[in-house]
Protein backbone atom coordinates (compact mmCIF):
# COMPACT_ATOMS: atom_id res chain seq x y z
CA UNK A 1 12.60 -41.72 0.22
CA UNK A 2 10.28 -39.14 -0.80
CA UNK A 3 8.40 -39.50 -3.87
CA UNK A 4 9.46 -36.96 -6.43
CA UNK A 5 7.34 -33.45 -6.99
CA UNK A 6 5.94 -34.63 -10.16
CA UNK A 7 4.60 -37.99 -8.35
CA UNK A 8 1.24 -38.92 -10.55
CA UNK A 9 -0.79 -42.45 -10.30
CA UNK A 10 0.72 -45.23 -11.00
CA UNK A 11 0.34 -46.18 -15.23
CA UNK A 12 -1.97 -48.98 -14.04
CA UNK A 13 -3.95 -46.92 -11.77
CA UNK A 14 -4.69 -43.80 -14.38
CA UNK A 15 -7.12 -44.58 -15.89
CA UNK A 16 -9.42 -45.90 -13.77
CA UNK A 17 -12.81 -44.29 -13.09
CA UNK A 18 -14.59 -42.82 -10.44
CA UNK A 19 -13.13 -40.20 -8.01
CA UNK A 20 -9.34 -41.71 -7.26
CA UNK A 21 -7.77 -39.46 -10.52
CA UNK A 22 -9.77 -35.99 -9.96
CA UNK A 23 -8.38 -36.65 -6.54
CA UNK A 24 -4.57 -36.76 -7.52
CA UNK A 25 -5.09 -34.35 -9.90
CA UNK A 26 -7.06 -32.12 -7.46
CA UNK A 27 -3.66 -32.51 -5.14
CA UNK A 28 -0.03 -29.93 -5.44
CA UNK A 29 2.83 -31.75 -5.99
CA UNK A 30 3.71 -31.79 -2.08
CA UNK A 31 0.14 -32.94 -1.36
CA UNK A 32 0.59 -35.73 -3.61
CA UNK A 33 3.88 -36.38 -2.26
CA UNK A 34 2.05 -36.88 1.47
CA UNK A 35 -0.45 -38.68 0.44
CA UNK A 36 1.53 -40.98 -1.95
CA UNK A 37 3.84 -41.83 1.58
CA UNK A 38 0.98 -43.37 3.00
CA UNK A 39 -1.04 -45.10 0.12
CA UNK A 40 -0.60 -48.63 -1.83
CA UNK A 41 -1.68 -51.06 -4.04
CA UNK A 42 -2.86 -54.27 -2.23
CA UNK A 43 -4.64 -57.25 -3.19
CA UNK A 44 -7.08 -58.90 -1.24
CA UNK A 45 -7.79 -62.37 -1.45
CA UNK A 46 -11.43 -64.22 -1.65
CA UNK A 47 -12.64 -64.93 1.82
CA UNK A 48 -10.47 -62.22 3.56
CA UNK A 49 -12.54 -59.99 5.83
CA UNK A 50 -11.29 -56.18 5.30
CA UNK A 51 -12.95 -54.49 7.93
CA UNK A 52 -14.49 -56.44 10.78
CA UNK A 53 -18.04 -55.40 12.28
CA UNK A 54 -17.15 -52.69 14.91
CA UNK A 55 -14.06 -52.26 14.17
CA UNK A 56 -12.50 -49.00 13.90
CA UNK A 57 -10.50 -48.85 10.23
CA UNK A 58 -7.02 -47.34 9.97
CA UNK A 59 -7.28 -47.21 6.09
CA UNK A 60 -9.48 -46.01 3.53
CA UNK A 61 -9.93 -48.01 0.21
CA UNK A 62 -10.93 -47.76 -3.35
CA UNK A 63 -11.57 -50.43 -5.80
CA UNK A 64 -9.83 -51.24 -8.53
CA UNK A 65 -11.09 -54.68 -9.79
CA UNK A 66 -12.99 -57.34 -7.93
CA UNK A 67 -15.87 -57.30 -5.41
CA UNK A 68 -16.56 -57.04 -2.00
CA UNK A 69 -19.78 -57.58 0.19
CA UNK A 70 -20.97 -55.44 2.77
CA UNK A 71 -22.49 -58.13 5.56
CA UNK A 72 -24.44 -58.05 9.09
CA UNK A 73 -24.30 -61.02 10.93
CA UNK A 74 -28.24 -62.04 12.13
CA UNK A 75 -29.54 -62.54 15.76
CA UNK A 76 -29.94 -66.62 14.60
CA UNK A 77 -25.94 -66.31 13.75
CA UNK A 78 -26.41 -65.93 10.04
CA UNK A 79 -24.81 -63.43 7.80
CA UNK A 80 -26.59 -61.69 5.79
CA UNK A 81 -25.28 -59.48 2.40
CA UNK A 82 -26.34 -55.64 2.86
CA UNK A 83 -24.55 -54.32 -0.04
CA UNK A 84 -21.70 -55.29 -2.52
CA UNK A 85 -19.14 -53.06 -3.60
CA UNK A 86 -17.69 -52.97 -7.18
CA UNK A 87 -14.88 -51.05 -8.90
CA UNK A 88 -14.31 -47.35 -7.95
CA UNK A 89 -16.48 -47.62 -4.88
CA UNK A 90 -14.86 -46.89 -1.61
CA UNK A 91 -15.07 -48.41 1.89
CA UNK A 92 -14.05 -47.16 5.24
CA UNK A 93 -15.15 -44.45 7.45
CA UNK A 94 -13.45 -40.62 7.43
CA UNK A 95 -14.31 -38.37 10.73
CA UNK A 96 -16.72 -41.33 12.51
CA UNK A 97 -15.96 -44.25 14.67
CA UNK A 98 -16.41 -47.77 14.29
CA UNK A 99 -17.80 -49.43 11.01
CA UNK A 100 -21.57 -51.19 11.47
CA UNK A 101 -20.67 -53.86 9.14
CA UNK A 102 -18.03 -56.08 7.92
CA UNK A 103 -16.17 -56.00 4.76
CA UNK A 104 -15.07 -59.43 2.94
CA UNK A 105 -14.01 -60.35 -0.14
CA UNK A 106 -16.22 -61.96 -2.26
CA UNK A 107 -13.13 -62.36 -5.02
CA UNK A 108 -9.67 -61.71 -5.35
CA UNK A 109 -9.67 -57.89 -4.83
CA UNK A 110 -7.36 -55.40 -5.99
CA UNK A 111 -7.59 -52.03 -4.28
CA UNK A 112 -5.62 -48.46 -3.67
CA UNK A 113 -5.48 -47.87 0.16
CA UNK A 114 -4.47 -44.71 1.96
CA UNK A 115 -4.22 -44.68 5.78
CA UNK A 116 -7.02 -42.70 7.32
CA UNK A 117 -5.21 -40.56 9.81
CA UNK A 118 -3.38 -38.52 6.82
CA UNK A 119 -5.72 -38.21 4.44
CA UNK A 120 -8.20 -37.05 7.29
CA UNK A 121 -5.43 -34.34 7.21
CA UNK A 122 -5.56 -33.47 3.62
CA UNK A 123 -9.68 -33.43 3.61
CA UNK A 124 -8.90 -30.97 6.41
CA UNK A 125 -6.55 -28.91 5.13
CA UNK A 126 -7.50 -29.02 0.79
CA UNK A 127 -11.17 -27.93 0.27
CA UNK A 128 -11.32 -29.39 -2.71
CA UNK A 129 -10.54 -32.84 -1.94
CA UNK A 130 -12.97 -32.64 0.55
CA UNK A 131 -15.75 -32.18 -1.70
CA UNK A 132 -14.89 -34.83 -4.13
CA UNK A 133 -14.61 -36.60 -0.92
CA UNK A 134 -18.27 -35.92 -0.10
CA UNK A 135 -19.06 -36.57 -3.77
CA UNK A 136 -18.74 -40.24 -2.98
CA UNK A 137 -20.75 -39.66 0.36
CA UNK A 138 -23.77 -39.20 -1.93
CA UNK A 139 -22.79 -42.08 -4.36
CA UNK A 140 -23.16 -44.34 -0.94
CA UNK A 141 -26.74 -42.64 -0.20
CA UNK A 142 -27.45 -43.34 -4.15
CA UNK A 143 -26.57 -47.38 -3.08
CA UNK A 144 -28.76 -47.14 -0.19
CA UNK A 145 -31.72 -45.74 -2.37
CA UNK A 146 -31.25 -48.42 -4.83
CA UNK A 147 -31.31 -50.82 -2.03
CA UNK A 148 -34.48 -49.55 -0.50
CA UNK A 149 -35.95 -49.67 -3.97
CA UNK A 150 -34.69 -53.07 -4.70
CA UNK A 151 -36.63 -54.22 -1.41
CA UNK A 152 -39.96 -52.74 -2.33
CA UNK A 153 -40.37 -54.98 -5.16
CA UNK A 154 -43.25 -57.37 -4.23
CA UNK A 155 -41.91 -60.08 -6.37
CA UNK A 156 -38.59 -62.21 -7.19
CA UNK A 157 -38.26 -61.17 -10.47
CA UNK A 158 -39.09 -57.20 -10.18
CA UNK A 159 -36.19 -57.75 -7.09
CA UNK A 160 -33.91 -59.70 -9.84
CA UNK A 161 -34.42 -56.91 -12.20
CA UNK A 162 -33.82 -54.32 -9.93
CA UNK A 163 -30.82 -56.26 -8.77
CA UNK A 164 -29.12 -56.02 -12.55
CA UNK A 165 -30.41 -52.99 -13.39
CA UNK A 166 -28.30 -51.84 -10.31
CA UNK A 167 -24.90 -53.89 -11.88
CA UNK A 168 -25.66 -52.07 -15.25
CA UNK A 169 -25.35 -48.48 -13.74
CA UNK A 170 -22.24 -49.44 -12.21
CA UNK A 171 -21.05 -50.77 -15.21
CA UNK A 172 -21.66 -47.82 -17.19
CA UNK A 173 -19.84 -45.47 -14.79
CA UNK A 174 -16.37 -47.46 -15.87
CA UNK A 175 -14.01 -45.93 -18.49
CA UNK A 176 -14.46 -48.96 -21.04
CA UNK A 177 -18.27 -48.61 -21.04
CA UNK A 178 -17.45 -44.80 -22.13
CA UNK A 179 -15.05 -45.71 -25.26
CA UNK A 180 -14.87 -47.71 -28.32
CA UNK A 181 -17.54 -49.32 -30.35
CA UNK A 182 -20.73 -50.22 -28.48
CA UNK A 183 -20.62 -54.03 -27.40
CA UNK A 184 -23.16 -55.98 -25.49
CA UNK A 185 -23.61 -55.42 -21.86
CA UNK A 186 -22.52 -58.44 -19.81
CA UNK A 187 -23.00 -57.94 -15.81
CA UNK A 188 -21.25 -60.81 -13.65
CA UNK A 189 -22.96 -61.64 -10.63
CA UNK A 190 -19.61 -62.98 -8.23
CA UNK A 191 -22.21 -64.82 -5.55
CA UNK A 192 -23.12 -68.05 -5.36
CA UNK A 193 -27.19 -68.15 -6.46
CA UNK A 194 -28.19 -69.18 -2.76
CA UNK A 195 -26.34 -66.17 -1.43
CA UNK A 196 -27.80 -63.68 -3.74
CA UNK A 197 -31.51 -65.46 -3.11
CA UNK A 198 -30.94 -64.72 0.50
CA UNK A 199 -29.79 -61.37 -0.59
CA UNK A 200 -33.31 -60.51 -2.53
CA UNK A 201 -34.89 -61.66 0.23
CA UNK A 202 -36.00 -65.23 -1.46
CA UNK A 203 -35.74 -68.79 -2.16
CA UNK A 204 -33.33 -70.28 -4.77
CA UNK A 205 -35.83 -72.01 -6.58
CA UNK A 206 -37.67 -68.75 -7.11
CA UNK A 207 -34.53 -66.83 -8.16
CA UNK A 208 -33.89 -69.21 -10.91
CA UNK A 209 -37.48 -69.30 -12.11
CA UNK A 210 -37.19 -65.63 -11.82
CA UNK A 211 -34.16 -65.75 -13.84
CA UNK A 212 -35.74 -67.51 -16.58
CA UNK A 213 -38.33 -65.74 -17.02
CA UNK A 214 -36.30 -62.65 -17.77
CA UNK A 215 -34.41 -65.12 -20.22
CA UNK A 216 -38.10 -66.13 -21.74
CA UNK A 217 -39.37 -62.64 -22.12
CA UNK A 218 -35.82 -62.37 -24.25
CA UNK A 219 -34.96 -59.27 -21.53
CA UNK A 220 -31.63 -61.33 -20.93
CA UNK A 221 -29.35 -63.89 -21.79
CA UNK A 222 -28.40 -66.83 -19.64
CA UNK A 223 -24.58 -67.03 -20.45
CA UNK A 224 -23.88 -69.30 -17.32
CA UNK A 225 -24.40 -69.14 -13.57
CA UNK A 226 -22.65 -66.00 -13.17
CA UNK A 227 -22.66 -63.70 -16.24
CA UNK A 228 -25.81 -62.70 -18.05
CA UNK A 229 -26.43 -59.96 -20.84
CA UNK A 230 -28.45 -57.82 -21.12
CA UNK A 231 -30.64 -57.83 -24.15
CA UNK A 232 -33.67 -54.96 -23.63
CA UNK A 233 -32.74 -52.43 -20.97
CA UNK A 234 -36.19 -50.83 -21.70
CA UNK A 235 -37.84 -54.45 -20.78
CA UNK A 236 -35.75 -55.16 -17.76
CA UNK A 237 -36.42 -51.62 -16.50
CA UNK A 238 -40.64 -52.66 -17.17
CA UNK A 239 -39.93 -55.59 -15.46
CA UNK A 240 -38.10 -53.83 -12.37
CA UNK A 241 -40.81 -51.62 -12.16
CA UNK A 242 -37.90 -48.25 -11.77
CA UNK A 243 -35.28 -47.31 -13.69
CA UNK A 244 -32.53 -47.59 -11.48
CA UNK A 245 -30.01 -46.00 -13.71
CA UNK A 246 -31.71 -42.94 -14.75
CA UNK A 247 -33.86 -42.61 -11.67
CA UNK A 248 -36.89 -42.69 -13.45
CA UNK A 249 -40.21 -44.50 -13.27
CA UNK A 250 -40.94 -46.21 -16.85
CA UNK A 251 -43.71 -44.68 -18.73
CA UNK A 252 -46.70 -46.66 -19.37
């Protein structure tokens, strides 16, 4: 049955950030009507790869909660985290063959997929959809200039800083960081501490000394393993070495 010409979101999907609504609303009814025929809501459990490494992908999907790692698997059979992907980023390729990476879960992930072959149609055929569409092209150039930036830190903790300082401008771009009273900014880190070490290109031992030092210098707040707030943005950003959310070097 075809979904009727006033099809909108579903309530739990409206009001979500990032591109997904100014896409729908971007859409006529019968273009929502197509592309609600070949989208859903699906969860994705921890563990479960998405999109294998050379694999071609038959859907395109946006997050809705959860996290998922980008990974390359090494010469010496190790895998190694490239990127992680956090609400209202999208994964999968549009126009191009197969992916260069895989896609896993790193936690129960909820996400809204649409089936590439149609809504290769709609970019095609609704010129505004397309350039939303290449709106998020640039937000995946923006993650691979925080990466390189995150690399050319010479130390653990201007890496670690970097590395939060990247979680924080995600954070921000999320409809409850944009309402209500202002409340302390808590980032959760959803990898275990030797994963992200390998990630920042370290040791464990250094991370957590790195970690503690931030906590010392009173630019965060150890609340456990995983979740840490953020006490002096201005600090952490001195400590990173770049502002990663404003794209500006600090002064001084």
């Amino acid at each position: 049955m075809a979904p009727p010409d006033n099809f909108s979101l579903p309530v739990e999907l409206r009001h979500e950030g990032g591109h997904l609504k100014a896409l729908f609303d971007a859409l006529a009814p019968e273009a929502r009507q197509g592309l609600a025929a070949v989208a859903r809501v699906r969860t994705i459990k921890a563990g479960e790869i998405v999109i294998d490494d050379g694999e071609d992908p038959e859907q395109i999907g946006y997050i809705l909660d959860g996290n998922l790692a980008l990974t390359k698997a090494l010469p010496d059979g190790r895998s190694h985290i490239i990127g992680l992907l956090v609400p209202t980023d999208m994964y999968g390729r549009v126009f191009d063959g197969a992916s260069s990476y895989r896609v896993e879960a790193l936690t129960d992930t909820k996400v809204f997929c649409i089936d590439r072959g149609p809504f290769e149609a709609i970019l095609r055929k609704v010129p505004e959809i397309e350039r939303l569409f290449l709106v998020n092209v640039l937000d995946e150039l923006d993650a691979a200039r925080e990466w390189i930036l995150l690399l050319g830190g010479h130390k653990a903790v201007q890496r670690l800083a970097s590395f939060l300082l990247i979680l924080c401008r995600r954070k921000t771009r999320l409809p409850e960081a944009m309402t209500g009273a202002p409340q302390p900014m808590l980032v959760h880190v959803v990898i275990r501490r030797v994963e992200l070490a390998h990630y920042l290109g370290t040791r464990p031992e250094t991370l957590s000394r790195a970690f503690h030092q931030l906590a010392k210098a009173q630019a965060i707040r150890i609340v456990d393993a995983y979740c840490f707030e953020i006490l002096d943005l201005g600090l952490l950003i001195d400590f990173a070495g770049h502002d990663l959310i404003s794209g500006t070097a600090p002064k001084g």
